[in-house]
C-alpha atoms as a PDB file:
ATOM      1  CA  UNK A   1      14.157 116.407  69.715  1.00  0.00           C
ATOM      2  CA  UNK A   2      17.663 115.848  71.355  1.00  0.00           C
ATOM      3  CA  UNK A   3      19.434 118.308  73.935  1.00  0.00           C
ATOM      4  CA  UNK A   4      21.285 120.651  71.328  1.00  0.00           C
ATOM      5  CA  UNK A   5      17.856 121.290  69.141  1.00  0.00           C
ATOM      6  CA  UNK A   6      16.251 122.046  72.400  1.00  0.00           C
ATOM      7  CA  UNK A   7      18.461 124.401  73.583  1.00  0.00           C
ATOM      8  CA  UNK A   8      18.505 126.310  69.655  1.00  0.00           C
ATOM      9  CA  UNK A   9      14.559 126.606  69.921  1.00  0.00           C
ATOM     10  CA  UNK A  10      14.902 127.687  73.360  1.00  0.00           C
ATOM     11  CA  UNK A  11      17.347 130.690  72.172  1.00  0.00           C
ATOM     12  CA  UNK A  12      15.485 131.297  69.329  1.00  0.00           C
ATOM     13  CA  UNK A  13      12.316 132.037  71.620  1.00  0.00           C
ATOM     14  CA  UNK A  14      14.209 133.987  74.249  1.00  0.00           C
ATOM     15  CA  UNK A  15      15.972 135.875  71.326  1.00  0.00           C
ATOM     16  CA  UNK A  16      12.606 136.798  69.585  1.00  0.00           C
ATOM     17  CA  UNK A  17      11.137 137.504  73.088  1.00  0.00           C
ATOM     18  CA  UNK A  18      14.124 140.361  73.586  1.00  0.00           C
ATOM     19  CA  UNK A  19      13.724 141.762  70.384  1.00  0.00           C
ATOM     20  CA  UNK A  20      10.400 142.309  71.212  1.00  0.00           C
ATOM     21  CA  UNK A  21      11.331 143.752  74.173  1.00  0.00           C
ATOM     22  CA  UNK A  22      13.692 146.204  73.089  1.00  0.00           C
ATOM     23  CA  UNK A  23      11.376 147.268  70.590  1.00  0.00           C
ATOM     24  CA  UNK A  24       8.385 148.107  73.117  1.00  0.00           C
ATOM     25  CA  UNK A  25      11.060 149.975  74.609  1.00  0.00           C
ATOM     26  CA  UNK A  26      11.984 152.218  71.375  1.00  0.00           C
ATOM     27  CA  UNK A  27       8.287 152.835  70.896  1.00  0.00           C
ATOM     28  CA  UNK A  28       7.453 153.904  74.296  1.00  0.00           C
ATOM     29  CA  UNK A  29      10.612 155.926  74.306  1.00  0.00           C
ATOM     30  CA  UNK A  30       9.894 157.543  71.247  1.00  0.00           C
ATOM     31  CA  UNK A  31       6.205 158.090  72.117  1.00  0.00           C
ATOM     32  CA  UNK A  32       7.609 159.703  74.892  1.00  0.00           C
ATOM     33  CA  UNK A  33       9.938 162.059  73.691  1.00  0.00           C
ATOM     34  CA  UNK A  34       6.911 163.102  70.728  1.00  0.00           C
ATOM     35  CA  UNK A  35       4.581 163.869  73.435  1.00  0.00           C
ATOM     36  CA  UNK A  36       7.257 166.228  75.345  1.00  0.00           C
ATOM     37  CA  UNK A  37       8.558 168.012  71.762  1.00  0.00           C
ATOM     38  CA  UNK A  38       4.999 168.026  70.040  1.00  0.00           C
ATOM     39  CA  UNK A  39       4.375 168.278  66.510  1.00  0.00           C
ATOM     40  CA  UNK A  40       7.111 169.931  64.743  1.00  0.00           C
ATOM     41  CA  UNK A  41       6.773 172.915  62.433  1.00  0.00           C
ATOM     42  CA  UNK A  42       8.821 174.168  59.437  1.00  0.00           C
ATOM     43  CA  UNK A  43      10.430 177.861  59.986  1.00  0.00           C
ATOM     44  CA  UNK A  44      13.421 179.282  57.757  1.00  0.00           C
ATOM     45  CA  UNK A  45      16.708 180.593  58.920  1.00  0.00           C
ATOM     46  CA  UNK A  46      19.805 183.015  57.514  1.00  0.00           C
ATOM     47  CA  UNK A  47      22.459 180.222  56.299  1.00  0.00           C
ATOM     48  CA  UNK A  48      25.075 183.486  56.750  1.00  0.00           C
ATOM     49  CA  UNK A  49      25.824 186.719  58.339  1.00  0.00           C
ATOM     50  CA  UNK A  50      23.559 189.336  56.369  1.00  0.00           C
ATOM     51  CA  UNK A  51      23.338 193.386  56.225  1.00  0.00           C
ATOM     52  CA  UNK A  52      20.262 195.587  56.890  1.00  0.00           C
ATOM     53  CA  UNK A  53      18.472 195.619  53.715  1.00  0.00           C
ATOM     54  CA  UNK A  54      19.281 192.654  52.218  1.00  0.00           C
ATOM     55  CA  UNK A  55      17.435 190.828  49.579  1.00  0.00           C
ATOM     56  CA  UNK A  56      16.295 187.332  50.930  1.00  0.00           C
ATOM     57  CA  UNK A  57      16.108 184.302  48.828  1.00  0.00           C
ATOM     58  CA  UNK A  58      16.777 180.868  48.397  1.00  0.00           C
ATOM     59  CA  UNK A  59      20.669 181.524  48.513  1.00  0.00           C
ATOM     60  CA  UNK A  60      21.247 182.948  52.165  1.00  0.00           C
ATOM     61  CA  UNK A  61      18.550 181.038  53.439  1.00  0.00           C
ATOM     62  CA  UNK A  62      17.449 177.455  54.263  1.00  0.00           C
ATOM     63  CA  UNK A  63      14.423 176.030  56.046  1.00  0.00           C
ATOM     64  CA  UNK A  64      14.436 173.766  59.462  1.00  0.00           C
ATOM     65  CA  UNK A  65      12.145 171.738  61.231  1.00  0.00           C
ATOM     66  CA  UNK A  66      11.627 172.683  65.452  1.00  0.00           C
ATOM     67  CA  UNK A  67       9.015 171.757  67.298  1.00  0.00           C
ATOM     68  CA  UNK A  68       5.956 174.078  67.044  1.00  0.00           C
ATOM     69  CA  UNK A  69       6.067 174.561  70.890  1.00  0.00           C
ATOM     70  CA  UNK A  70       9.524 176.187  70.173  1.00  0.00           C
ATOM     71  CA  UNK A  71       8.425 178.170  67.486  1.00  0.00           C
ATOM     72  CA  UNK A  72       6.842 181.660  67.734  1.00  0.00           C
ATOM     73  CA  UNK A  73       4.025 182.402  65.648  1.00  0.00           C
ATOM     74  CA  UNK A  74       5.247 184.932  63.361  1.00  0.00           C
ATOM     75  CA  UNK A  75       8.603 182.669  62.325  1.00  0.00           C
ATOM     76  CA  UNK A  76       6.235 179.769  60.517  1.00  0.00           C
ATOM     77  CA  UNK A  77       6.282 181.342  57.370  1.00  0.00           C
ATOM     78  CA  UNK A  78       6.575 179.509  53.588  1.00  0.00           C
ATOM     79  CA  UNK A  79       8.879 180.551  50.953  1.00  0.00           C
ATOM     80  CA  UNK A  80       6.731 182.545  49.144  1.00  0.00           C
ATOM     81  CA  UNK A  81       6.536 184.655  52.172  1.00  0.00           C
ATOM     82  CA  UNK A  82      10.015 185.679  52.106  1.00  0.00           C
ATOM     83  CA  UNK A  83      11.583 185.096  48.650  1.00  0.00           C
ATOM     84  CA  UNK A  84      12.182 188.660  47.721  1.00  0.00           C
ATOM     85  CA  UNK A  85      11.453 190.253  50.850  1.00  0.00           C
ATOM     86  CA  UNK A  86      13.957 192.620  52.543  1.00  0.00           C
ATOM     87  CA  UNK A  87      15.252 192.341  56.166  1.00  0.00           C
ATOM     88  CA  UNK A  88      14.909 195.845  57.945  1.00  0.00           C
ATOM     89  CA  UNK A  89      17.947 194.958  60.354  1.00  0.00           C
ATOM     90  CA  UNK A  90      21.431 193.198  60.431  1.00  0.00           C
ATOM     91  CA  UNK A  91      20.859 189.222  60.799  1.00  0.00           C
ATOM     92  CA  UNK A  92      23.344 186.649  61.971  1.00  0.00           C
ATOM     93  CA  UNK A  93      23.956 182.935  60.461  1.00  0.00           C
ATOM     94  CA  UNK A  94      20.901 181.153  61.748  1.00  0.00           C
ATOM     95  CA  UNK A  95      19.018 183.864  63.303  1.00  0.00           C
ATOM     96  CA  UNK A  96      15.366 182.745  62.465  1.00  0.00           C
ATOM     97  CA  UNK A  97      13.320 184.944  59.650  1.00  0.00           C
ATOM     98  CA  UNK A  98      10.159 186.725  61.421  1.00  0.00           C
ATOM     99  CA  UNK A  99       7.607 189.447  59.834  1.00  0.00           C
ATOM    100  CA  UNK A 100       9.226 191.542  62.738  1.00  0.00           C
ATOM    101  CA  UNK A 101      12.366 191.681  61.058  1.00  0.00           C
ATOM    102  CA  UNK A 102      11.069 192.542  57.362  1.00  0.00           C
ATOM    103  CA  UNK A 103      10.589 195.428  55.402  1.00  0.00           C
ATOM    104  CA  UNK A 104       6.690 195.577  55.057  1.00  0.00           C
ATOM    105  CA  UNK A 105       5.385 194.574  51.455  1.00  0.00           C
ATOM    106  CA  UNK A 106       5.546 197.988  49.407  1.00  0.00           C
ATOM    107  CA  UNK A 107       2.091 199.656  49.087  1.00  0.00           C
ATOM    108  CA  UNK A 108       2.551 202.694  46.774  1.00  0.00           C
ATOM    109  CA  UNK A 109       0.022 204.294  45.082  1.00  0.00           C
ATOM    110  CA  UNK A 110       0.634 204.678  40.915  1.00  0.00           C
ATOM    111  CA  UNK A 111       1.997 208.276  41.868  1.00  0.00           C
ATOM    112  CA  UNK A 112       4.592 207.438  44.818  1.00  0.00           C
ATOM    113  CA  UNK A 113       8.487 206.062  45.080  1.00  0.00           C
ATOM    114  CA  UNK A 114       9.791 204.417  47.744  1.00  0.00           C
ATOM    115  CA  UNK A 115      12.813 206.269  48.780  1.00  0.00           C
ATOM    116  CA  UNK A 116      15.130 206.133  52.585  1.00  0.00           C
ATOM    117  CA  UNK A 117      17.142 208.403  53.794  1.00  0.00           C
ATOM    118  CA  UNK A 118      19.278 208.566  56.644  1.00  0.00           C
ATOM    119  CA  UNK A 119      17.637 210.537  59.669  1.00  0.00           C
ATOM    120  CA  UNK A 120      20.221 211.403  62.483  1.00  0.00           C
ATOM    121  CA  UNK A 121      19.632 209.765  65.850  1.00  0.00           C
ATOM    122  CA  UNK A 122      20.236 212.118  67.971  1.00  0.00           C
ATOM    123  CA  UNK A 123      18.892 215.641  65.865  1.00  0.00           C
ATOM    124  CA  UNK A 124      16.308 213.444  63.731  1.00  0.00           C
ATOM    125  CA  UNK A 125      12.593 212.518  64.903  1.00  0.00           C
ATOM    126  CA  UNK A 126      12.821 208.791  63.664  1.00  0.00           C
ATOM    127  CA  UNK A 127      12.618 207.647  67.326  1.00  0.00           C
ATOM    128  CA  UNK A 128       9.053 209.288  67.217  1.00  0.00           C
ATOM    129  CA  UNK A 129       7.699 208.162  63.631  1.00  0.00           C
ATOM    130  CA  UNK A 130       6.190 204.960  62.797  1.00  0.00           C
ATOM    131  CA  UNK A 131       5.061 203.981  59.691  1.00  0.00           C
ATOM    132  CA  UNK A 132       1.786 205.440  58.343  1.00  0.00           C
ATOM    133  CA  UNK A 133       3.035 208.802  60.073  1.00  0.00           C
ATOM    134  CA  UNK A 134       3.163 212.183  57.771  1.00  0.00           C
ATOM    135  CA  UNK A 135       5.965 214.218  57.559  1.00  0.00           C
ATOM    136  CA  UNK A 136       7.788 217.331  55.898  1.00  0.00           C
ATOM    137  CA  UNK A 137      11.090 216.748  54.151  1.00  0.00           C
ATOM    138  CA  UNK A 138      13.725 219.815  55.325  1.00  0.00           C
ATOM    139  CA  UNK A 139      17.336 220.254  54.033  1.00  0.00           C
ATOM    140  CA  UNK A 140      19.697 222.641  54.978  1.00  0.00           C
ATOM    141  CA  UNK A 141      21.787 224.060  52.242  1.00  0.00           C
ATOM    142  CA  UNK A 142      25.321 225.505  53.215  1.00  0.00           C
ATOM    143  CA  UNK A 143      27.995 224.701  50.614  1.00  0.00           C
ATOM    144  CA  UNK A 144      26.832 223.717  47.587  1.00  0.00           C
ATOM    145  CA  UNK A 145      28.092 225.871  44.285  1.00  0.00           C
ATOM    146  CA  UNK A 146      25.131 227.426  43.004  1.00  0.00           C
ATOM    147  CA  UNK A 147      22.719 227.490  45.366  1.00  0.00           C
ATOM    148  CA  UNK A 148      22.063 229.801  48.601  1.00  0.00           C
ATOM    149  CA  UNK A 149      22.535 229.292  52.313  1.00  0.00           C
ATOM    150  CA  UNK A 150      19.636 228.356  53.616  1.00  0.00           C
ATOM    151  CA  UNK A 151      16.687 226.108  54.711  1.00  0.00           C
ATOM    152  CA  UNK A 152      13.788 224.765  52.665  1.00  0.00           C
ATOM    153  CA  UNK A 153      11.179 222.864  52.446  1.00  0.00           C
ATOM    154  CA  UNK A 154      11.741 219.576  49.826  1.00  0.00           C
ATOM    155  CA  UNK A 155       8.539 218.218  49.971  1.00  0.00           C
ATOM    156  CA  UNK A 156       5.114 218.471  52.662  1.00  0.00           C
ATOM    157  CA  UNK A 157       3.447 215.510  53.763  1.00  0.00           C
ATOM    158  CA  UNK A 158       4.806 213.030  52.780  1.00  0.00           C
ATOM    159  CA  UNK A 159       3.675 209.044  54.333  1.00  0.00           C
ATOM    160  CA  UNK A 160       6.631 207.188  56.168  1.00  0.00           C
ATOM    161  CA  UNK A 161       6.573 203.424  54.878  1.00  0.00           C
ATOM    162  CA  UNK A 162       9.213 201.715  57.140  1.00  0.00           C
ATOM    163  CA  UNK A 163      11.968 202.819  60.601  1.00  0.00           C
ATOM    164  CA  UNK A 164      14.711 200.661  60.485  1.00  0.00           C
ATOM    165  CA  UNK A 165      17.238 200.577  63.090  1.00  0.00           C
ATOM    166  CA  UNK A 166      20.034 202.676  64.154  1.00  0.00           C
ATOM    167  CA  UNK A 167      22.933 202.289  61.881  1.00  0.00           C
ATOM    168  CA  UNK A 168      26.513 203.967  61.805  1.00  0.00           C
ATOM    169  CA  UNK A 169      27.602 204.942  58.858  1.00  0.00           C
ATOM    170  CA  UNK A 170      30.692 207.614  57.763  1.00  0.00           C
ATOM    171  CA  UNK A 171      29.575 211.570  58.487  1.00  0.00           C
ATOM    172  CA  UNK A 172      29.727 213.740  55.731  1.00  0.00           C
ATOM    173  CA  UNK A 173      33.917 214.523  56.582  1.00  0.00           C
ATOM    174  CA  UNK A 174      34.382 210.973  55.830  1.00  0.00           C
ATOM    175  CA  UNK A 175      36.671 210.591  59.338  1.00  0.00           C
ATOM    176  CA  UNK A 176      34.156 210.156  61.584  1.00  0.00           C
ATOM    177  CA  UNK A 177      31.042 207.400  62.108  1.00  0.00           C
ATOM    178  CA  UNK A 178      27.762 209.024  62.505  1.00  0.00           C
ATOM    179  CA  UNK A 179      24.557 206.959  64.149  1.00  0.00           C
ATOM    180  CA  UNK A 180      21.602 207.469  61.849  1.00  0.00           C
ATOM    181  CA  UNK A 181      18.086 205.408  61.137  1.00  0.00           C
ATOM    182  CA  UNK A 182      16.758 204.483  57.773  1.00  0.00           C
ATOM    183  CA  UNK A 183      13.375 205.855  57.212  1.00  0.00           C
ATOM    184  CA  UNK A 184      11.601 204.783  54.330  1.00  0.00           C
ATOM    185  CA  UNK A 185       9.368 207.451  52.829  1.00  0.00           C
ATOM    186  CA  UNK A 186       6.503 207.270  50.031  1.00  0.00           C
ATOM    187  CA  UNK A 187       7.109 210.009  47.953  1.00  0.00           C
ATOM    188  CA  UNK A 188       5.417 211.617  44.505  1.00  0.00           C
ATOM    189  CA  UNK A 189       7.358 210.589  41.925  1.00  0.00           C
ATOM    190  CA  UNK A 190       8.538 214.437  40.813  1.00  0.00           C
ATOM    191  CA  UNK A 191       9.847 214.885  44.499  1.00  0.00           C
ATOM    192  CA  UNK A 192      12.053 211.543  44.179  1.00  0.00           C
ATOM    193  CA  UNK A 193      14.942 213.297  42.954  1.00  0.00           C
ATOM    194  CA  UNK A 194      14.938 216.166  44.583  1.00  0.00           C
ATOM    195  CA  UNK A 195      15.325 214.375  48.380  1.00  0.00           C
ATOM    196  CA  UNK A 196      18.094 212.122  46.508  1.00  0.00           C
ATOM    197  CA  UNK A 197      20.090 215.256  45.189  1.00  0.00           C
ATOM    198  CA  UNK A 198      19.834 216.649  48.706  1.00  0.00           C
ATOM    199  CA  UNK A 199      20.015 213.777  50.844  1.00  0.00           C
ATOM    200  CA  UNK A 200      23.530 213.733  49.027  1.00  0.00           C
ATOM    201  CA  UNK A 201      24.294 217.115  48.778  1.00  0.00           C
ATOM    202  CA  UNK A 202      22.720 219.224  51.235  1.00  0.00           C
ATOM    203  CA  UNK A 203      24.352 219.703  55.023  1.00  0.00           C
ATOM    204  CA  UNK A 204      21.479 218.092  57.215  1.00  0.00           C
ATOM    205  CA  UNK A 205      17.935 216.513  56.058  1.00  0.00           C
ATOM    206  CA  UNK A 206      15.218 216.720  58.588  1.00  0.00           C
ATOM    207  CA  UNK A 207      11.998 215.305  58.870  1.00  0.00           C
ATOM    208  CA  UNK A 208       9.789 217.132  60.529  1.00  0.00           C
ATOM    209  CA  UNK A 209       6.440 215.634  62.170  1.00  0.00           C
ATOM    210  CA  UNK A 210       2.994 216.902  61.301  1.00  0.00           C
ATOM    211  CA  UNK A 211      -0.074 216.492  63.492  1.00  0.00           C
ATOM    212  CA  UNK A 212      -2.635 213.938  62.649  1.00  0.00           C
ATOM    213  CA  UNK A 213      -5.344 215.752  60.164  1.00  0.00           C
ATOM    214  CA  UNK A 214      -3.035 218.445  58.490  1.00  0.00           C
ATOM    215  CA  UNK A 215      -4.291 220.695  56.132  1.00  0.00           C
ATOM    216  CA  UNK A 216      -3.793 220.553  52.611  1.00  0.00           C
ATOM    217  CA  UNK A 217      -3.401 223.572  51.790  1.00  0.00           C
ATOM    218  CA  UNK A 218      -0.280 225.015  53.463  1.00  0.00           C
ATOM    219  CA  UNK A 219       0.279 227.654  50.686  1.00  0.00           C
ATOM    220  CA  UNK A 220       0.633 230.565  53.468  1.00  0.00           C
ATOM    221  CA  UNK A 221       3.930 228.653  55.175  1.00  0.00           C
ATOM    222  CA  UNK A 222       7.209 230.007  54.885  1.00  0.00           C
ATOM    223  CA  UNK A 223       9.397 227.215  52.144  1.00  0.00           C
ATOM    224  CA  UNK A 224      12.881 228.810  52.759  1.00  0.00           C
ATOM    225  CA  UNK A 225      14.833 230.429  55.593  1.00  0.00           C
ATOM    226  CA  UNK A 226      18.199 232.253  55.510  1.00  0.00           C
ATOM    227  CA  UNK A 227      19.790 234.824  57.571  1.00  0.00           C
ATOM    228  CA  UNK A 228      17.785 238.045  56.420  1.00  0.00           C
ATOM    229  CA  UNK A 229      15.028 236.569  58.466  1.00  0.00           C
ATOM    230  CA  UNK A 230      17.273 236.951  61.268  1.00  0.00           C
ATOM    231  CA  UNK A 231      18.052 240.160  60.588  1.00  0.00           C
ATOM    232  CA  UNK A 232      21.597 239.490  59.044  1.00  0.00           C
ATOM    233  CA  UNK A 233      22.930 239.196  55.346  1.00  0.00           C
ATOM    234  CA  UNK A 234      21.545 236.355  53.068  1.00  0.00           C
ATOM    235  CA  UNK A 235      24.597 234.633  52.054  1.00  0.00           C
ATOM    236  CA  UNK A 236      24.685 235.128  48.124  1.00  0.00           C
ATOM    237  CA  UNK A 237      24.148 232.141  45.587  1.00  0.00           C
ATOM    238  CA  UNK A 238      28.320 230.794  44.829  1.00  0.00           C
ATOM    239  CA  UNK A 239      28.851 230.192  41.031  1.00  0.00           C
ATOM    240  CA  UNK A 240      26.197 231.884  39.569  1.00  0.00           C
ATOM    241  CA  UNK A 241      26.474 232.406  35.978  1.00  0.00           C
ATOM    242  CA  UNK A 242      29.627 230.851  35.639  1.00  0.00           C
END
């Protein structure tokens, strides 16, 4: 073996002996950086900007891998978890999905209908209500043809389902923005439209908290109030017969 040949095995060897080098040194830099991140963990994100209430699915959101350490529990979820499933409050691109942040799974009986209605946050009670709570549905009557001015009972005892967060939307003048919170209450199915008509309609809607235990029957209570109770003039139904 001549000069030249020795020199190409030598290079060979020293080139194979690097190489093996530089590989050690991935592997132990890679081991290294696996045992600081840990195992990592699939959790799903918002690909956009989304509004309270939205419908999730497939199309405004994606999954991601982070290391479990960096994960909370309630954010490893599976599709099937949230496909359909309605956030409860406004999300930004890549917030991560939690249960926290979801509308709880509906749980109606065959009689109930989900229905929400915007509780003021200042003269409402949805600060003290959580879901599971019973409550009495009030409106407040004041200008609409047809009927008198005055206070009534909608519906008694009815189960809140979901409190969402404090919104703002447009007062009833449509000039100013009011802060209210969704509430989401289980109603029977012939009081549905009757909340709807006045959550529209009526001045104010109220919910009004009932202690733990109420009675059923609440047949003695007063359902309306107008100002002959106060010792004025009931203010006389607008419209009728016309």
């Amino acid at each position: 073996m001549n000069p030249r040949q020795r020199r190409g095995v030598f290079l060979m060897i020293l080139a194979a002996v690097v190489a093996a080098a530089v590989f050690v040194g991935v592997s132990n830099y890679v081991r290294e950086v696996n045992s600081r991140v840990g195992p990592m963990v699939t959790i799903y994100q918002v690909k956009e900007d989304l509004q309270a209430f939205t419908t999730l699915s497939g199309d405004n959101t994606e999954p991601v891998q982070v290391p479990e350490r960096w994960a909370a529990a309630n954010t490893v979820l599976q599709s099937q978890d949230i496909d359909g499933r309605v956030t409860a409050v406004p999300m930004a691109a890549g917030s991560p999905i939690s249960l926290d942040v979801l509308v709880p799974p509906s749980d109606l009986n065959a009689d109930e209908r989900e229905i929400a209605v915007n509780v003021d946050a200042v003269t409402g009670i949805a600060g003290r209500i959580r879901p599971g709570d019973r409550v009495d549905v009030y409106a407040v009557f004041a200008d609409v043809p047809g009927l008198p001015q005055q206070a009534r009972i909608l519906v008694e005892n009815v189960r809140v389902v979901s409190v969402a967060g404090q919104q703002q939307v447009l007062s009833p003048d449509s000039e100013t923005l009011q802060d209210v919170i969704p509430v989401t209450l289980a109603l029977p199915s012939e009081a549905a439209l009757s909340v709807t008509y006045a959550n529209t309609f009526a001045a104010q809607v109220r919910l009004v908290g009932l202690p733990p235990g109420v009675a059923q029957d609440r047949s003695d209570e007063e359902k309306t109030y107008d100002a002959s109770q106060l010792g004025g003039d009931a203010v006389p139904v607008e419209g009728a017969g016309s």
